[in-house]
N, C-alpha and C. Protein backbone atom coordinates (compact mmCIF):
# COMPACT_ATOMS: atom_id res chain seq x y z
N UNK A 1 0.84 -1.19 0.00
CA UNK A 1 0.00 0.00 0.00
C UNK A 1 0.88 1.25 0.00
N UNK A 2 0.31 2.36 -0.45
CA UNK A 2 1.55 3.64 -0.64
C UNK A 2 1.39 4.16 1.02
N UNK A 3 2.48 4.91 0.95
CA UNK A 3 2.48 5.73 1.95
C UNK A 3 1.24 6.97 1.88
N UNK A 4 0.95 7.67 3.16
CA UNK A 4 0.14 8.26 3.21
C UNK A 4 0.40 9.25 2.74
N UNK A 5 -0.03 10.70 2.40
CA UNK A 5 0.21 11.70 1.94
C UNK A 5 -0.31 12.74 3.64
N UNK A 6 -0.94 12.40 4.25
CA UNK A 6 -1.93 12.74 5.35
C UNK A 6 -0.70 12.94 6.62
N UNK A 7 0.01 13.79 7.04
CA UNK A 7 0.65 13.33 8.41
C UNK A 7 -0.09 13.22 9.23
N UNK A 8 -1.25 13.79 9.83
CA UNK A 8 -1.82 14.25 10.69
C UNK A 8 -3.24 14.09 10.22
N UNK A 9 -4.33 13.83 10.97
CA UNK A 9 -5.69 13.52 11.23
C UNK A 9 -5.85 15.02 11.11
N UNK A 10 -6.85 15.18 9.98
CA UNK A 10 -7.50 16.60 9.55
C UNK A 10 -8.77 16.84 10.98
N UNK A 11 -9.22 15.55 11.78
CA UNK A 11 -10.49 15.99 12.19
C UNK A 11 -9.37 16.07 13.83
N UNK A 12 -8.72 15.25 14.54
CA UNK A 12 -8.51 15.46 15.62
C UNK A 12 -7.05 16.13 15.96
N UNK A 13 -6.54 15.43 14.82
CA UNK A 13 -4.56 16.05 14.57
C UNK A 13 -3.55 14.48 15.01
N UNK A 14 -4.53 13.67 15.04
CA UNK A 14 -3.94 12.54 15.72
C UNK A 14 -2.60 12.09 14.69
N UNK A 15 -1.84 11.54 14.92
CA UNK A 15 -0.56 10.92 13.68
C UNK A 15 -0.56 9.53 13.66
N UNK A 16 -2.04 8.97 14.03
CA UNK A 16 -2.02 7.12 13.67
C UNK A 16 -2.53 7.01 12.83
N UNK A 17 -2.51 7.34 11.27
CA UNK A 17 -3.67 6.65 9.54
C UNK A 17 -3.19 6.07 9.61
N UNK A 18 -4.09 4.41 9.59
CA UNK A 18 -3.77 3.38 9.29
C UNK A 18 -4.93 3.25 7.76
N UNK A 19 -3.77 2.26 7.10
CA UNK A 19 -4.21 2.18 5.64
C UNK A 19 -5.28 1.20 5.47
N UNK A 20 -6.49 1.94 5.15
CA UNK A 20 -7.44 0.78 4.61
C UNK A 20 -7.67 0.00 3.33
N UNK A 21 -6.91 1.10 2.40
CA UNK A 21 -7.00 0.76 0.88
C UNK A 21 -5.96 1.42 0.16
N UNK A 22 -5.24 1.15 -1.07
CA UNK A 22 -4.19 2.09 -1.34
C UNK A 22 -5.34 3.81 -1.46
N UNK A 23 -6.04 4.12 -1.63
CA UNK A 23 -6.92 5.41 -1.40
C UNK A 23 -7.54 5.32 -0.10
N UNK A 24 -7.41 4.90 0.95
CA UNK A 24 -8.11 5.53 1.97
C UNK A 24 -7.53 5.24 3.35
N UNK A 25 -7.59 6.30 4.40
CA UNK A 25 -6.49 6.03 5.32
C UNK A 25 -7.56 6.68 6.97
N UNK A 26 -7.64 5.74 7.89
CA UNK A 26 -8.47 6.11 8.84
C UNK A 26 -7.71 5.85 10.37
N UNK A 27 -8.15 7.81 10.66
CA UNK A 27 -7.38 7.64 11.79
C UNK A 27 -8.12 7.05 12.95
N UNK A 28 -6.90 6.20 13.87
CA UNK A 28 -6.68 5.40 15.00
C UNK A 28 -7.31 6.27 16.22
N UNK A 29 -7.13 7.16 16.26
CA UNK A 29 -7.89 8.08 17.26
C UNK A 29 -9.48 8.52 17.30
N UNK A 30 -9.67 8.70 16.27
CA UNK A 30 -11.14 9.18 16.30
C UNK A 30 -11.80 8.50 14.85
N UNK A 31 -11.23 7.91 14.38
CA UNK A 31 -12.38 6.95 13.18
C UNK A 31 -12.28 7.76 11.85
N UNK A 32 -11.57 9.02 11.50
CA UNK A 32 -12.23 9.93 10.32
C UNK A 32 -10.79 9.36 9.41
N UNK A 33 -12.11 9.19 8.58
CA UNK A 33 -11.67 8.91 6.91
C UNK A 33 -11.27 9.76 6.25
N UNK A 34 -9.72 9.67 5.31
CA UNK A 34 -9.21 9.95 4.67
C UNK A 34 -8.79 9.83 3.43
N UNK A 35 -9.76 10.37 2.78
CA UNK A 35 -9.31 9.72 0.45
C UNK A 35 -8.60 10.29 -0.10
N UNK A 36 -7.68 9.61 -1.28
CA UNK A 36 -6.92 9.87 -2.21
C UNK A 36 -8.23 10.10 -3.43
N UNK A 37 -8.40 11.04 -3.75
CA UNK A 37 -9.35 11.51 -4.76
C UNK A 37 -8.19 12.35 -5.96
N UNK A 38 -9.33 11.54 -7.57
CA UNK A 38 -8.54 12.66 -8.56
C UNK A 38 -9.01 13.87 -8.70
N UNK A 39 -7.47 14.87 -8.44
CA UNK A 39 -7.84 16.19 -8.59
C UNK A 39 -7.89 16.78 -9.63
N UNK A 40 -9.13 17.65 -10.27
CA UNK A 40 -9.40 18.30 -11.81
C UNK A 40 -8.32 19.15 -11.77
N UNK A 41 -8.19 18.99 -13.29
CA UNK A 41 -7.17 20.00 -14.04
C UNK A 41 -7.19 20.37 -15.17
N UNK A 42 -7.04 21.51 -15.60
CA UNK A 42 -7.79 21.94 -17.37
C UNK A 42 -6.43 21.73 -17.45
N UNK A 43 -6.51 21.90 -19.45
CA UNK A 43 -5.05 21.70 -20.23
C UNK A 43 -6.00 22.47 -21.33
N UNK A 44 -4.72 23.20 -22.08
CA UNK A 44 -5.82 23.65 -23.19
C UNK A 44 -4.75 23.51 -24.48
N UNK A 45 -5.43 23.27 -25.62
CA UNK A 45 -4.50 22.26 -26.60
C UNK A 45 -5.00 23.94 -27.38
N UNK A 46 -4.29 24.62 -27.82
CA UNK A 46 -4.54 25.93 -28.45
C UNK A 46 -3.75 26.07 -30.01
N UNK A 47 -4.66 26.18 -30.74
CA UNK A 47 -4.12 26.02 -32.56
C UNK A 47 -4.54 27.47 -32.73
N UNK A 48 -3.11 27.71 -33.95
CA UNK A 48 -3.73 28.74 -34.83
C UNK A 48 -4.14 28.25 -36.21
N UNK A 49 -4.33 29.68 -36.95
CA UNK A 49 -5.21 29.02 -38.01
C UNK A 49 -4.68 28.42 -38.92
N UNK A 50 -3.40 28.31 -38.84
CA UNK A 50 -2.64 26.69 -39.50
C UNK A 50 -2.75 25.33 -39.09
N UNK A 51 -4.01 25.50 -37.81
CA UNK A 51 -3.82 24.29 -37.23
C UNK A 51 -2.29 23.66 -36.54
N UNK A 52 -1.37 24.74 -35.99
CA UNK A 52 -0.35 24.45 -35.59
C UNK A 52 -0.45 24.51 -33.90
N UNK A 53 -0.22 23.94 -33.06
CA UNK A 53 -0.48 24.12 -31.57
C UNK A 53 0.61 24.62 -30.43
N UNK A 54 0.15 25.27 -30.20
CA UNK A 54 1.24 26.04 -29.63
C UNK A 54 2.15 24.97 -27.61
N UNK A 55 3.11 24.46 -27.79
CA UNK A 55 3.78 23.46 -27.16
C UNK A 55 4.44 24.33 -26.15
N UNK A 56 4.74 24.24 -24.21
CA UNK A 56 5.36 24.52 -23.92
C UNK A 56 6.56 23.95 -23.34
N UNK A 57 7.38 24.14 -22.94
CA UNK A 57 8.49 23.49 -22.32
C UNK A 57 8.87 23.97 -21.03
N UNK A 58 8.48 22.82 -20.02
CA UNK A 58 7.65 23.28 -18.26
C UNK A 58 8.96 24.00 -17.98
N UNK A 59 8.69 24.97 -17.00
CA UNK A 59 9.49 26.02 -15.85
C UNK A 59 9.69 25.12 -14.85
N UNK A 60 9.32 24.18 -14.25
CA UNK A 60 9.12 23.78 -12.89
C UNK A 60 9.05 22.41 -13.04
N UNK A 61 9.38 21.57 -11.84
CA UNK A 61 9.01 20.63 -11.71
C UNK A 61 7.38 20.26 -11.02
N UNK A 62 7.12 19.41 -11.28
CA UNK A 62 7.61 18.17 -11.89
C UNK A 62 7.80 18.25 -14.25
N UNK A 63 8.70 17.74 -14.23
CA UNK A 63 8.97 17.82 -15.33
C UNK A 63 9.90 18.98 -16.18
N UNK A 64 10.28 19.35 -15.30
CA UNK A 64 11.11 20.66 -15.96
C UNK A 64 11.92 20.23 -16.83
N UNK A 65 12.12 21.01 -18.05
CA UNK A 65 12.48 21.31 -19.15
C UNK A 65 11.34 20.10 -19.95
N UNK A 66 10.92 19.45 -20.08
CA UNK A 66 9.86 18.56 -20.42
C UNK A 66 8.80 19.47 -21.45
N UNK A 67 8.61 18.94 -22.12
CA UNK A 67 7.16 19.47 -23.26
C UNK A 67 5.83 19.30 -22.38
N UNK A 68 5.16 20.16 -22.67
CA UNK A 68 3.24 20.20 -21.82
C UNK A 68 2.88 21.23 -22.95
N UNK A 69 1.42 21.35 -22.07
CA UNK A 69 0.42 22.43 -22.57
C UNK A 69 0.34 23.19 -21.37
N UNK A 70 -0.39 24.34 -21.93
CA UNK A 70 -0.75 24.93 -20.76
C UNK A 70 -1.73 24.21 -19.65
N UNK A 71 -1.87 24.72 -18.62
CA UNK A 71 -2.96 23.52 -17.50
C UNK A 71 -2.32 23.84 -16.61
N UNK A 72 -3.32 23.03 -15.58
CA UNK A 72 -3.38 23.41 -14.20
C UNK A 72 -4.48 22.98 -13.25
N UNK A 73 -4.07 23.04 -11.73
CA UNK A 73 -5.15 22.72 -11.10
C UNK A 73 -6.35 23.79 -11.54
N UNK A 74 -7.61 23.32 -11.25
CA UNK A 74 -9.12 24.03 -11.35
C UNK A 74 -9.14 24.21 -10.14
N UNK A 75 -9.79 25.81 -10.15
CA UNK A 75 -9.46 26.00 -8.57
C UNK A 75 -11.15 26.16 -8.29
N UNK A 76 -11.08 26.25 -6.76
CA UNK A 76 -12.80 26.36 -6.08
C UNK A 76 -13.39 27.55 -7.34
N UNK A 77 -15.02 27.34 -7.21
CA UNK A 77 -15.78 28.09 -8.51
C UNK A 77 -15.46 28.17 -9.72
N UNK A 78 -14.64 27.68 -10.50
CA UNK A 78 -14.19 27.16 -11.76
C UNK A 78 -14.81 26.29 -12.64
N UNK A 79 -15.06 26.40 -13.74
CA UNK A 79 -15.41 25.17 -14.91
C UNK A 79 -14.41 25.34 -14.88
N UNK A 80 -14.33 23.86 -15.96
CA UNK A 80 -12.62 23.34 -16.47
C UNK A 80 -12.76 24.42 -17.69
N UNK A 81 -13.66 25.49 -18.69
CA UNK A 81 -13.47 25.77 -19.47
C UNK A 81 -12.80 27.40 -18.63
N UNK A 82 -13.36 27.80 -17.39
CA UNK A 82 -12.78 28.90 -16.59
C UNK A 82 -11.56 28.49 -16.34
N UNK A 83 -10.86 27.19 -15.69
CA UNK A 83 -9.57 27.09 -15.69
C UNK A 83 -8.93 27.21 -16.73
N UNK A 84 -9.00 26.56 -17.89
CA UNK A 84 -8.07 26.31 -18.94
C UNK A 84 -8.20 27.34 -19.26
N UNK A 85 -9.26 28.60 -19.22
CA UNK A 85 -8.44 29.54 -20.06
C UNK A 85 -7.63 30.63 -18.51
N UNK A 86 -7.68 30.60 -17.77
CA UNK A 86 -7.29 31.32 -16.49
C UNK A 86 -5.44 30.76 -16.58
N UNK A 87 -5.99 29.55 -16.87
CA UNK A 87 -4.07 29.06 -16.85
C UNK A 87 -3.11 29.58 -18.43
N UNK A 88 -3.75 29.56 -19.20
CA UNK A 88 -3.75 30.00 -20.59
C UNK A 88 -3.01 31.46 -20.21
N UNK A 89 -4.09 32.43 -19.98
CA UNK A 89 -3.72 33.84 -20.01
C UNK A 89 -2.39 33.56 -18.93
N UNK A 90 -2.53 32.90 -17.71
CA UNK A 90 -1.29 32.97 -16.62
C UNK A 90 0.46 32.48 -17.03
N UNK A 91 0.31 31.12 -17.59
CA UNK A 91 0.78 30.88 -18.35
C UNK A 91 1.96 31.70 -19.75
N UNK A 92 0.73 31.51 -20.88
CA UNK A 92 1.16 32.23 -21.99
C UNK A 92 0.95 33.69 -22.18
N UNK A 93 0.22 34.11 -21.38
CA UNK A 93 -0.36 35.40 -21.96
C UNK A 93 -1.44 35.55 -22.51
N UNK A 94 -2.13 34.61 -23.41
CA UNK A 94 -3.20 34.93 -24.19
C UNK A 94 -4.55 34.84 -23.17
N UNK A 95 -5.11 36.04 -23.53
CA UNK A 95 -6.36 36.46 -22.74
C UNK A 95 -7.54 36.23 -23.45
N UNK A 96 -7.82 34.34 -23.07
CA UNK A 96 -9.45 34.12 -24.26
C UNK A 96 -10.17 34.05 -22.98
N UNK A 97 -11.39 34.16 -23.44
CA UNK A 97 -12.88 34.02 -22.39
C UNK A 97 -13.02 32.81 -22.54
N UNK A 98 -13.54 32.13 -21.26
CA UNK A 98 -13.84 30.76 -21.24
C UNK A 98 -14.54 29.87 -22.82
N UNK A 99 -15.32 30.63 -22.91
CA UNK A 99 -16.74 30.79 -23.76
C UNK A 99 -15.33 30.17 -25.21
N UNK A 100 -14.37 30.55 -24.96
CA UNK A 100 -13.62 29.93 -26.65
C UNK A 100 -12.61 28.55 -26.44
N UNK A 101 -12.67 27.86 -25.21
CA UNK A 101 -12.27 26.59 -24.96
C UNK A 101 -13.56 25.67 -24.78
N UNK A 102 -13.53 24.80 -26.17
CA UNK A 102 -14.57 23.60 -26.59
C UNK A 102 -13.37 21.84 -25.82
N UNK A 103 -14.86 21.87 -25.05
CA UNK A 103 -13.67 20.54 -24.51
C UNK A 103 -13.37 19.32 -25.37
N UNK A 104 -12.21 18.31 -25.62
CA UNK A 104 -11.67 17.68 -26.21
C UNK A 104 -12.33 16.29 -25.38
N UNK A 105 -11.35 16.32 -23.99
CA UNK A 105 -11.20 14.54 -23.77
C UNK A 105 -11.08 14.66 -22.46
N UNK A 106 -10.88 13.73 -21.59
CA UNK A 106 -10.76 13.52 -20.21
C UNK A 106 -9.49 12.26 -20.01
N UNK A 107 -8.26 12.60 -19.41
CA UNK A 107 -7.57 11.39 -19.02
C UNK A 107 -6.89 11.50 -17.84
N UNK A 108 -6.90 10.13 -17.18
CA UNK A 108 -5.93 10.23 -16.18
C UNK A 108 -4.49 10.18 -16.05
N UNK A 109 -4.03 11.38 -15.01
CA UNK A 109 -2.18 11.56 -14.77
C UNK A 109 -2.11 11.23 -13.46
N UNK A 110 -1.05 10.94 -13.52
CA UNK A 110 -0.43 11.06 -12.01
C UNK A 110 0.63 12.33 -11.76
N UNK A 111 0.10 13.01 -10.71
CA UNK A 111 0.52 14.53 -10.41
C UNK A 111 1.83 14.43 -9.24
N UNK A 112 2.94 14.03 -9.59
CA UNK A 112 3.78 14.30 -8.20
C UNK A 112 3.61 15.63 -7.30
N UNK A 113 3.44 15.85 -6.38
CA UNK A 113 3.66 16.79 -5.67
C UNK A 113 4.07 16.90 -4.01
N UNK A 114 4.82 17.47 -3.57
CA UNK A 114 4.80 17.17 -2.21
C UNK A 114 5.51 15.76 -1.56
N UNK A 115 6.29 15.08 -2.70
CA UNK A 115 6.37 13.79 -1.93
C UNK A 115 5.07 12.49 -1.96
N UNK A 116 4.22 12.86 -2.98
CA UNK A 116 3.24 12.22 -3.04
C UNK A 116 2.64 11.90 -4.33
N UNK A 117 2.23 11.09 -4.97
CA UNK A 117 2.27 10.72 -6.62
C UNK A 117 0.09 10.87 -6.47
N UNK A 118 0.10 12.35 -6.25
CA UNK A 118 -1.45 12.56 -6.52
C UNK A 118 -2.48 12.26 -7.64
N UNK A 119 -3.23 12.08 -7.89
CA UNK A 119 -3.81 11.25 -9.34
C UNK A 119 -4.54 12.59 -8.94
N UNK A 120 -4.76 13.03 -10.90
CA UNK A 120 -5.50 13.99 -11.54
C UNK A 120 -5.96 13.10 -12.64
N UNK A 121 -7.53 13.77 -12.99
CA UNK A 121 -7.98 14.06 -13.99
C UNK A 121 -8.19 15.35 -14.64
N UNK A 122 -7.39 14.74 -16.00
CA UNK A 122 -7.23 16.31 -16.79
C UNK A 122 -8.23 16.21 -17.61
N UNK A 123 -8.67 17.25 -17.72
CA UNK A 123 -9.72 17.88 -18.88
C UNK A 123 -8.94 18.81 -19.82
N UNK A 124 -9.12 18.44 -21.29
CA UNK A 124 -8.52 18.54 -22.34
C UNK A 124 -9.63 19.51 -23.10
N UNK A 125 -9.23 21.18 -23.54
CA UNK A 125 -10.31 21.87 -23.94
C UNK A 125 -9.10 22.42 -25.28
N UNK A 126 -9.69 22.79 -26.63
CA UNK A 126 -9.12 23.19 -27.64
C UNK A 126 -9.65 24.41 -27.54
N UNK A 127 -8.60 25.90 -27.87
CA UNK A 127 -9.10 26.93 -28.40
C UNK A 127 -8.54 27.03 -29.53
N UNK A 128 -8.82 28.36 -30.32
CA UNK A 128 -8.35 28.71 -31.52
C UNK A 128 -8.03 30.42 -31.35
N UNK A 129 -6.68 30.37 -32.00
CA UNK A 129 -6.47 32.10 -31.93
C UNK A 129 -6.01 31.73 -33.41
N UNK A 130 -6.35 33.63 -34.58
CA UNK A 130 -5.31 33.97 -35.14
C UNK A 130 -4.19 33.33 -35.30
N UNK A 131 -3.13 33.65 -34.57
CA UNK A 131 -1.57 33.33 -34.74
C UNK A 131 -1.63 33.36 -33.42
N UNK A 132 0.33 33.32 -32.83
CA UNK A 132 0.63 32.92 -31.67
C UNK A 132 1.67 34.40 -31.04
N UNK A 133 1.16 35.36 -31.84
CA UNK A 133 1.96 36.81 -32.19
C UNK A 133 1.64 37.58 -30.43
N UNK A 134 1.04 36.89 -29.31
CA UNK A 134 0.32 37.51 -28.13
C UNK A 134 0.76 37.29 -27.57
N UNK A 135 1.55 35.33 -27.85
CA UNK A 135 2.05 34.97 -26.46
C UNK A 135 3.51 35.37 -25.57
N UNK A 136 3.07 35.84 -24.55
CA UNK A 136 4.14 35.76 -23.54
C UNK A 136 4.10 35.01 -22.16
N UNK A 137 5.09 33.85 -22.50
CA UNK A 137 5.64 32.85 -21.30
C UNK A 137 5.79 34.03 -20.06
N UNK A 138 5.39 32.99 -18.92
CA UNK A 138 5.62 33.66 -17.82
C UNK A 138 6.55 32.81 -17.32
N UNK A 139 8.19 33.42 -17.07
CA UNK A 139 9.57 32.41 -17.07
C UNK A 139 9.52 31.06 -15.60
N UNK A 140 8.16 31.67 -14.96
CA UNK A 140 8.51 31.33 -13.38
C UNK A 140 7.52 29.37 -13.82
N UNK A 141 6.63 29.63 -14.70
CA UNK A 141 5.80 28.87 -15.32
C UNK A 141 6.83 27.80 -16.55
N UNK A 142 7.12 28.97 -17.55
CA UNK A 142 7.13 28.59 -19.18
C UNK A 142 8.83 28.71 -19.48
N UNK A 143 9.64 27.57 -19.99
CA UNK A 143 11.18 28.31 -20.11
C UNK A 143 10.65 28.80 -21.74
N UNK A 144 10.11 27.67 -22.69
CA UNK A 144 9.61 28.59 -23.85
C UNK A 144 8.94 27.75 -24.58
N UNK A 145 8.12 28.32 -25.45
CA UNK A 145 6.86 27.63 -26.24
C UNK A 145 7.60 27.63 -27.91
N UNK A 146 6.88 26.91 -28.29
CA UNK A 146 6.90 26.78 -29.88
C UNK A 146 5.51 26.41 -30.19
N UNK A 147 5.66 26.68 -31.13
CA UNK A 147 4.02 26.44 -32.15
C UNK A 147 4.50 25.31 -33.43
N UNK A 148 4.01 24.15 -33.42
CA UNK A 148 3.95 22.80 -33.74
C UNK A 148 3.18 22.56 -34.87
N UNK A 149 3.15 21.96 -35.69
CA UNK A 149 2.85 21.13 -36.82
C UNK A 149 2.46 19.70 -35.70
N UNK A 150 0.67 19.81 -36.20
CA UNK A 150 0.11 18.60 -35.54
C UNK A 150 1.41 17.06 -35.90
N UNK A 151 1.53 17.28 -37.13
CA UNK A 151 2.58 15.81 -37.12
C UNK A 151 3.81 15.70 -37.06
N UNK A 152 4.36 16.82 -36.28
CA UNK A 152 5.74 17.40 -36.12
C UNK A 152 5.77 17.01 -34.65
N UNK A 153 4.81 16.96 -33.81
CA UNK A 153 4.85 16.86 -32.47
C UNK A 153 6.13 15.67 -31.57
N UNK A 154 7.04 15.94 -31.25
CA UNK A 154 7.25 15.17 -30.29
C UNK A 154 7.35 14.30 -29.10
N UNK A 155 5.99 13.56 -29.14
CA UNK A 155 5.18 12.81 -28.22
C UNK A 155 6.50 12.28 -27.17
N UNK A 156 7.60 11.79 -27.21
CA UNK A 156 8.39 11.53 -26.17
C UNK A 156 9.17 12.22 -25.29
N UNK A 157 8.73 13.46 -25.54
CA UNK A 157 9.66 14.61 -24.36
C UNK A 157 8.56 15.70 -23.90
N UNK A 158 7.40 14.38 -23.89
CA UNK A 158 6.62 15.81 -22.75
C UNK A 158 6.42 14.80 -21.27
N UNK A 159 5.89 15.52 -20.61
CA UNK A 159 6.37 15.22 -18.91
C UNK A 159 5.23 14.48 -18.70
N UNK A 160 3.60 14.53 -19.16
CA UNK A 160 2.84 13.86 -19.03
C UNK A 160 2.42 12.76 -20.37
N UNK A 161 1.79 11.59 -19.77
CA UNK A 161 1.13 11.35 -21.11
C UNK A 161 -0.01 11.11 -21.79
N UNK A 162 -0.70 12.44 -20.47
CA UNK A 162 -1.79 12.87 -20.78
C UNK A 162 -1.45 13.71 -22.13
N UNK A 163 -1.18 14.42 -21.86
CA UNK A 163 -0.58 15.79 -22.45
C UNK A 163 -0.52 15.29 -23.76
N UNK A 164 0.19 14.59 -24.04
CA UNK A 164 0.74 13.80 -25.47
C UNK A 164 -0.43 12.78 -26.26
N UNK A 165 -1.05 12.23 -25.21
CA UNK A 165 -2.31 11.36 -25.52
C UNK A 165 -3.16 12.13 -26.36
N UNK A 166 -4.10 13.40 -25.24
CA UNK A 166 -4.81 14.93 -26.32
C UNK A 166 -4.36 14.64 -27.03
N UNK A 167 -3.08 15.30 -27.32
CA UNK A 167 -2.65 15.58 -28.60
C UNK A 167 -3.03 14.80 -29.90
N UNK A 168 -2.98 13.53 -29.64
CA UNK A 168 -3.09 12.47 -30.66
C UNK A 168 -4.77 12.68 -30.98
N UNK A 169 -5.14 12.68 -29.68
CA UNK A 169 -6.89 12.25 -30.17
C UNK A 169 -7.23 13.51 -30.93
N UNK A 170 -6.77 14.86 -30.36
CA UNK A 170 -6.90 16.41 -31.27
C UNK A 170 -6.23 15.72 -33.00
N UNK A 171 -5.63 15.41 -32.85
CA UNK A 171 -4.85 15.22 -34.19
C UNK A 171 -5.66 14.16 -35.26
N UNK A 172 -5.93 13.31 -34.41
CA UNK A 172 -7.05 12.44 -35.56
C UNK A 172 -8.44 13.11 -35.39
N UNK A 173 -9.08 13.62 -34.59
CA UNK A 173 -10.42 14.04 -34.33
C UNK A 173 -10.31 15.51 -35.89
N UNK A 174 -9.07 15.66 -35.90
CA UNK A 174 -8.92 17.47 -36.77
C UNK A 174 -9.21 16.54 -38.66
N UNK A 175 -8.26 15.49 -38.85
CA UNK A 175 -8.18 15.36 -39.85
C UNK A 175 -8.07 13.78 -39.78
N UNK A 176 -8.49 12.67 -40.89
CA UNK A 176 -8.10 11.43 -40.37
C UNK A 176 -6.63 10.98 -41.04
N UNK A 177 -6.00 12.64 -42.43
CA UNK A 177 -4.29 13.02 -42.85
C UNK A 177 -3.69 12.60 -41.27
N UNK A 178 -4.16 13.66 -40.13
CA UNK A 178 -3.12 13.04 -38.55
C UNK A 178 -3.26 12.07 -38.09
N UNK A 179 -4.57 11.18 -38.19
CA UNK A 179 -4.29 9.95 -37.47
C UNK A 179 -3.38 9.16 -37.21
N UNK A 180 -2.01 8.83 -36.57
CA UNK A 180 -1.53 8.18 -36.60
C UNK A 180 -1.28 6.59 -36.09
């Protein structure tokens, strides 16, 4: 069974979770249950009107220097179409309204963080801009983006494979020329 992610009993503060399931951990002191739940996360797969997608190459770990999209946790009061574009503008710069990310797909990642291999489900939303003439990486986020040729993509140097998965299903869903 994994280790806990939990030091401490959220309801009493106690430090005995004992493992009931690899997702669930109940403390010894007072009975309260503890889940490993997947946490939402938008990604937004963003083409211009070449159908070219604009690729970043992560700031941070987990995955640094690694290929992604933009994304991110969905935070409290959020659609995934309010996140993906909230991480978008934070991210790259580009400032779309929710209202222009059409969702793609849903898959599961595993999110390291903290010492702890957290499971997310990402939600996969496509926008469309013009060109890519707006974007500015934010360095603390983005070391730097390129804009991609759907069959140019290099599926083995991105950090998730979620990330890379989209991509494929965007790529045959656009034309059945990308299917690969």
């Amino acid at each position: 069974m994994a280790e806990s992610p939990y030091k401490f009993c959220s309801n009493c503060g106690g430090s005995d979770l004992t493992p009931q399931s690899w997702r669930e951990f109940a403390c010894a002191a007072c009975g309260y249950r503890h889940f490993i739940t997947p946490i939402p996360a938008a990604c937004a797969l963003i083409l211009d009107a070449q159908d070219r997608i604009l690729i970043i190459r992560r700031g941070h770990q987990p995955g640094l220097g690694k290929l992604g999209l933009p994304g991110g946790v969905i935070e409290p009061e959020e659609t995934g179409e309010m996140g993906a574009a909230r991480e978008t503008r934070e991210e790259v710069g580009l400032d779309l309204p929710a209202s222009a990310f059409t969702y793609l797909s849903s898959l599961n990642n595993t999110y390291p963080f903290q010492g702890f291999p957290w499971p997310t489900i990402d939600l996969f939303y496509v926008a469309r801009v013009p060109d890519f003439s707006g974007v500015k990486a934010d360095p603390a986020e983005v070391m730097e983006f390129m804009a991609c040729e759907l069959d140019a993509v290099d599926f083995d140097d991105f950090a998730f494979e979620s990330n890379a998965e989209a991509i494929r299903r965007l790529r045959a869903s656009i034309s059945p020329i990308h299917a690969a």
